[in-house]
Protein backbone atom coordinates (compact mmCIF):
# COMPACT_ATOMS: atom_id res chain seq x y z
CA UNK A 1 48.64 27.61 19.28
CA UNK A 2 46.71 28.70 16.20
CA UNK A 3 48.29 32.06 16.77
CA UNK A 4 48.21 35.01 19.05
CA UNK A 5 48.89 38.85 18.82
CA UNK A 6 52.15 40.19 17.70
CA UNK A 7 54.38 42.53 20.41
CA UNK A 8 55.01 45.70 19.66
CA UNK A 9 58.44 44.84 18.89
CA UNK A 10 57.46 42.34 16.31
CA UNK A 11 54.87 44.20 14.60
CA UNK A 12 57.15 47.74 14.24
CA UNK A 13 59.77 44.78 12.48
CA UNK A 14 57.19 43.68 10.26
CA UNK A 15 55.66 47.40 9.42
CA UNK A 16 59.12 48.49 8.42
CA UNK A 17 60.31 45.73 6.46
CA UNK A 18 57.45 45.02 4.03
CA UNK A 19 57.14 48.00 2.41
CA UNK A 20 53.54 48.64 0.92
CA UNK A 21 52.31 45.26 1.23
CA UNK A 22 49.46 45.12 3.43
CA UNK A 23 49.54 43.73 6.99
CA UNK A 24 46.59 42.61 9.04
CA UNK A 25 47.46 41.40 12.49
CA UNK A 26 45.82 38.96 14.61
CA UNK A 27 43.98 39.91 17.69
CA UNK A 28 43.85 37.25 19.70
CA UNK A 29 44.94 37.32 23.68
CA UNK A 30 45.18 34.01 24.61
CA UNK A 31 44.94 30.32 22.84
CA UNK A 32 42.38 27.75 23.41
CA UNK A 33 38.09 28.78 23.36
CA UNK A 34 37.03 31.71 21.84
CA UNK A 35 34.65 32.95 24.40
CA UNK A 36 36.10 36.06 26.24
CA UNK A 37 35.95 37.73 29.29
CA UNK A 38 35.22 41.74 29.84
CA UNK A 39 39.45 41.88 30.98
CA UNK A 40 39.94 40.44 27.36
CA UNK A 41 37.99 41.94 25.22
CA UNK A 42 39.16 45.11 26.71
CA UNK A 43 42.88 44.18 26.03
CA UNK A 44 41.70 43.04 22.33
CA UNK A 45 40.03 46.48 21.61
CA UNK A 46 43.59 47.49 22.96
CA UNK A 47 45.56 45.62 20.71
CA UNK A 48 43.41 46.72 17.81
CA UNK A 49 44.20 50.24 18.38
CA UNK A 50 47.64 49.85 18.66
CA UNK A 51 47.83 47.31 15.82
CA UNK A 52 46.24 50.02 13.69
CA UNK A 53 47.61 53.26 14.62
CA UNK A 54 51.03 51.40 14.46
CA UNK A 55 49.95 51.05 10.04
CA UNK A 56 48.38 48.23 9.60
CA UNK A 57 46.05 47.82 7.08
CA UNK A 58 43.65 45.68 9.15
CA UNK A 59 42.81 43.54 12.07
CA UNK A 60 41.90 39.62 12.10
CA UNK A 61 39.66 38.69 15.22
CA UNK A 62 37.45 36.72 16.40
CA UNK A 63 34.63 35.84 19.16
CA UNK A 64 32.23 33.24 20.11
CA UNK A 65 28.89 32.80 22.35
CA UNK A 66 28.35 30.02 24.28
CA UNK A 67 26.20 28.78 21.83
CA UNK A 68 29.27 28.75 19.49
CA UNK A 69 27.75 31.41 17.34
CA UNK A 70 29.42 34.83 16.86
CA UNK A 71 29.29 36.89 19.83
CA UNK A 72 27.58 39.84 18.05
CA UNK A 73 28.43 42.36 20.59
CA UNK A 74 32.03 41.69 21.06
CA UNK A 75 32.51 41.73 17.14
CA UNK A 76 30.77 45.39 16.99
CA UNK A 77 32.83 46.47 19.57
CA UNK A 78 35.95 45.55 18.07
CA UNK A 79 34.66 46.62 14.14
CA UNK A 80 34.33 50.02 15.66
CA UNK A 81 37.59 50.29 17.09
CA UNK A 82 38.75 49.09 13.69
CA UNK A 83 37.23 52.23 12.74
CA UNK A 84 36.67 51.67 9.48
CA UNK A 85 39.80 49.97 8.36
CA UNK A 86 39.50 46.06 7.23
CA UNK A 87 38.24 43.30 9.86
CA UNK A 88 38.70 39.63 9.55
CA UNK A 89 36.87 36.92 11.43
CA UNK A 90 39.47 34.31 12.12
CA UNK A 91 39.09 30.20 12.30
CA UNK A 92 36.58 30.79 15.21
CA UNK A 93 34.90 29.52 12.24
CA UNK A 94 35.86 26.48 11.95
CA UNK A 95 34.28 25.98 15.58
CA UNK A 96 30.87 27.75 14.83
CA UNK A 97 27.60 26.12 15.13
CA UNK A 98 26.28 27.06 11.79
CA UNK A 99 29.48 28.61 9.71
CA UNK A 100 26.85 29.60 7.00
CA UNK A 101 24.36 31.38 9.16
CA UNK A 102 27.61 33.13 10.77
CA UNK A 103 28.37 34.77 7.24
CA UNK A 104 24.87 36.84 7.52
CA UNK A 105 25.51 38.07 11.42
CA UNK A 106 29.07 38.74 9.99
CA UNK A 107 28.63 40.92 6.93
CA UNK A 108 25.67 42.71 9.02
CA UNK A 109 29.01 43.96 11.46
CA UNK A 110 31.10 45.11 8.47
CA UNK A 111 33.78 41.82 8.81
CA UNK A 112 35.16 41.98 5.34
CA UNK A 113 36.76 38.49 5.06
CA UNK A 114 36.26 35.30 6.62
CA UNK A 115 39.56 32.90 7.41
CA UNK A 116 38.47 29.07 7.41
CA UNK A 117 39.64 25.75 6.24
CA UNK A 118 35.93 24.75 6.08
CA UNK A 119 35.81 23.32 9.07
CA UNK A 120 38.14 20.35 8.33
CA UNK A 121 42.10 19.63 9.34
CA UNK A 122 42.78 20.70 5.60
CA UNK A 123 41.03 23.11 3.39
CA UNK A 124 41.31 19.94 0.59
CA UNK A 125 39.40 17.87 3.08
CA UNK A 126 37.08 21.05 3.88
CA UNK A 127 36.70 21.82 0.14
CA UNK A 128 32.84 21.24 0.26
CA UNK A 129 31.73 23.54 2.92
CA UNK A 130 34.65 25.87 1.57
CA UNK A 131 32.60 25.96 -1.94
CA UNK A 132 29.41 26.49 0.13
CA UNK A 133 30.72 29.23 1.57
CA UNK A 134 31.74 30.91 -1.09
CA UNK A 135 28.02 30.70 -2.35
CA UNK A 136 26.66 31.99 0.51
CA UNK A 137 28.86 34.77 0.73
CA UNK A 138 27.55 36.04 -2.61
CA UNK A 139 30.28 38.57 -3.18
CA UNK A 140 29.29 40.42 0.62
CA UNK A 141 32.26 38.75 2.33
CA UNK A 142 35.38 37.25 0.77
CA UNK A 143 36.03 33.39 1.91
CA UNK A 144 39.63 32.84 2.75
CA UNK A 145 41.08 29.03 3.01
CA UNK A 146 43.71 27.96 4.98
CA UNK A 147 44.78 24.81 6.16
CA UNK A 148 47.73 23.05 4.70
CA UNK A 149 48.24 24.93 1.56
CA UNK A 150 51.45 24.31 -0.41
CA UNK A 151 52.67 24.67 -3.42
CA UNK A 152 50.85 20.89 -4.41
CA UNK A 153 47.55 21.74 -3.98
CA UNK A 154 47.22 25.67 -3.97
CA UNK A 155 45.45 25.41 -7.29
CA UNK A 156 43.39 22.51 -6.73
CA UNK A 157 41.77 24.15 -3.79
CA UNK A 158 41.42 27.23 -5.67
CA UNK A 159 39.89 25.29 -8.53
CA UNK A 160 37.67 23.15 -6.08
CA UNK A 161 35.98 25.48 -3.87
CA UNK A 162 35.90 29.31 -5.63
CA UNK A 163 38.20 30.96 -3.19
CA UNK A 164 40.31 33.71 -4.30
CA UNK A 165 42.31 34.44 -1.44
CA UNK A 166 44.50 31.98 0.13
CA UNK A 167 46.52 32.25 3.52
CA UNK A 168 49.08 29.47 4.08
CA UNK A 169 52.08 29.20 7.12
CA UNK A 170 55.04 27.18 5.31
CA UNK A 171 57.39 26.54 7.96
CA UNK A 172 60.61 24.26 9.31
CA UNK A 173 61.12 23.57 13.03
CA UNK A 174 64.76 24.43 14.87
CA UNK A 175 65.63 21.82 17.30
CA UNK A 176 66.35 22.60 21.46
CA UNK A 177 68.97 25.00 22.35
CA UNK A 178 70.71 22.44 23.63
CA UNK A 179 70.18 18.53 22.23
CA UNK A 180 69.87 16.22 25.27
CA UNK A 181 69.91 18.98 28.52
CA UNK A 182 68.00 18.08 31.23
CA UNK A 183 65.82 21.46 30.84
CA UNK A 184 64.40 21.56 26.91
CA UNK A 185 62.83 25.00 25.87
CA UNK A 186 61.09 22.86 23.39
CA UNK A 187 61.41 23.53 19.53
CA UNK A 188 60.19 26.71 17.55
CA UNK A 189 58.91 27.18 14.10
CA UNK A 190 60.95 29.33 11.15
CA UNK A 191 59.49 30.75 8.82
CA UNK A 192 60.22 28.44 4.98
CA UNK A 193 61.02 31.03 3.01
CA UNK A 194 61.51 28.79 -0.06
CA UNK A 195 58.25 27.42 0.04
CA UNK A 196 56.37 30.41 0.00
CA UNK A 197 58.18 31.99 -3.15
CA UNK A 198 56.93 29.01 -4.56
CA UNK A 199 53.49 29.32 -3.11
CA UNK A 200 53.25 32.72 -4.33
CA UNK A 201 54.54 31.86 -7.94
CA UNK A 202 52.35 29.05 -8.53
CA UNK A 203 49.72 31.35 -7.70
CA UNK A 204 50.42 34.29 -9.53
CA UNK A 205 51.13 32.18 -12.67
CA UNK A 206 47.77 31.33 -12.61
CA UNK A 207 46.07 34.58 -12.63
């Protein structure tokens, strides 16, 4: 689905397992569009608090207009209930109008980091606009990639568009509960721990 917010459970699991690495947890109520409602912005602003006052280090959000630009209002709204602590704008994006005009409206709200695969299925394939980016952040916003990052091509897509920060999602899928019942649960993702040692290696390896 591209994600959604953690429960409570999950996030006090993750808080007390990884020590003082820094956690920033997605704020995001529902899949699909990222045009909100008053009811969900309000439980978003929710979420933020909790996410926050529960230690994490930051939030990752996001919010469109109609005009698929971001929705300046919702964004200040939820930067001040970050109160201060880091805010990223998430792969809304990869959906925006004009993804280089949205890096002026979001370093004007205090969004620290932008999340994007440069509007492609890949951050390889979105390398150019991913370079771009970088350029037109000029050191006021940090340009994330994601987008099918592995261990083959983390340092080509660092090499090829400027980035410094990378966020990748190496996972395996677990089959039904039970192969061939008439009622199928469908599959889930685990998380592939082997890949991202590797990712991480690779990575710090190269400085």
């Amino acid at each position: 689905l591209g994600g959604l917010s953690p429960g409570a459970g999950l996030l006090a699991a993750v808080l007390a397992r990884v020590g003082p690495t820094e956690v920033h947890v997605l704020v995001r109520p529902r899949d699909g569009s990222f045009r909100y409602s008053a009811g969900e912005v309000d439980a978003m602003v929710a979420d933020v608090w909790h996410a926050l006052g529960a230690g994490a280090a930051g939030v990752v959000v996001g919010a469109l207009t109609e005009r698929d630009e971001p929705d300046r209002a919702v964004l200040a709204e939820l930067v001040a209930a970050a109160d201060g602590r880091q805010v990223t704008f998430h792969r809304a994006l990869d959906v925006c109008r004009n993804p280089v005009a949205a890096l002026d409206t979001l370093a004007e709200l205090g969004v620290r980091r932008v999340l994007t695969s440069g509007q492609a299925a890949t951050a390889e394939q979105g390398a150019g606009l991913l370079g771009e980016l970088v350029r037109a952040a000029a050191g006021r916003i940090a340009v994330m990639a994601c987008g099918g990052i592995r261990p083959h091509n983390a340092l080509a897509v660092l090499h090829a568009t400027g980035v410094r920060d990378l966020h990748a999602a190496p996972r395996t899928h677990a089959g039904a509960d039970r192969p061939g019942s008439t009622v199928d649960f469908g599959r889930h993702a685990r998380f592939d721990r082997s890949t991202a040692a590797e990712l991480v290696r690779i990575v710090r390896d190269a400085g």
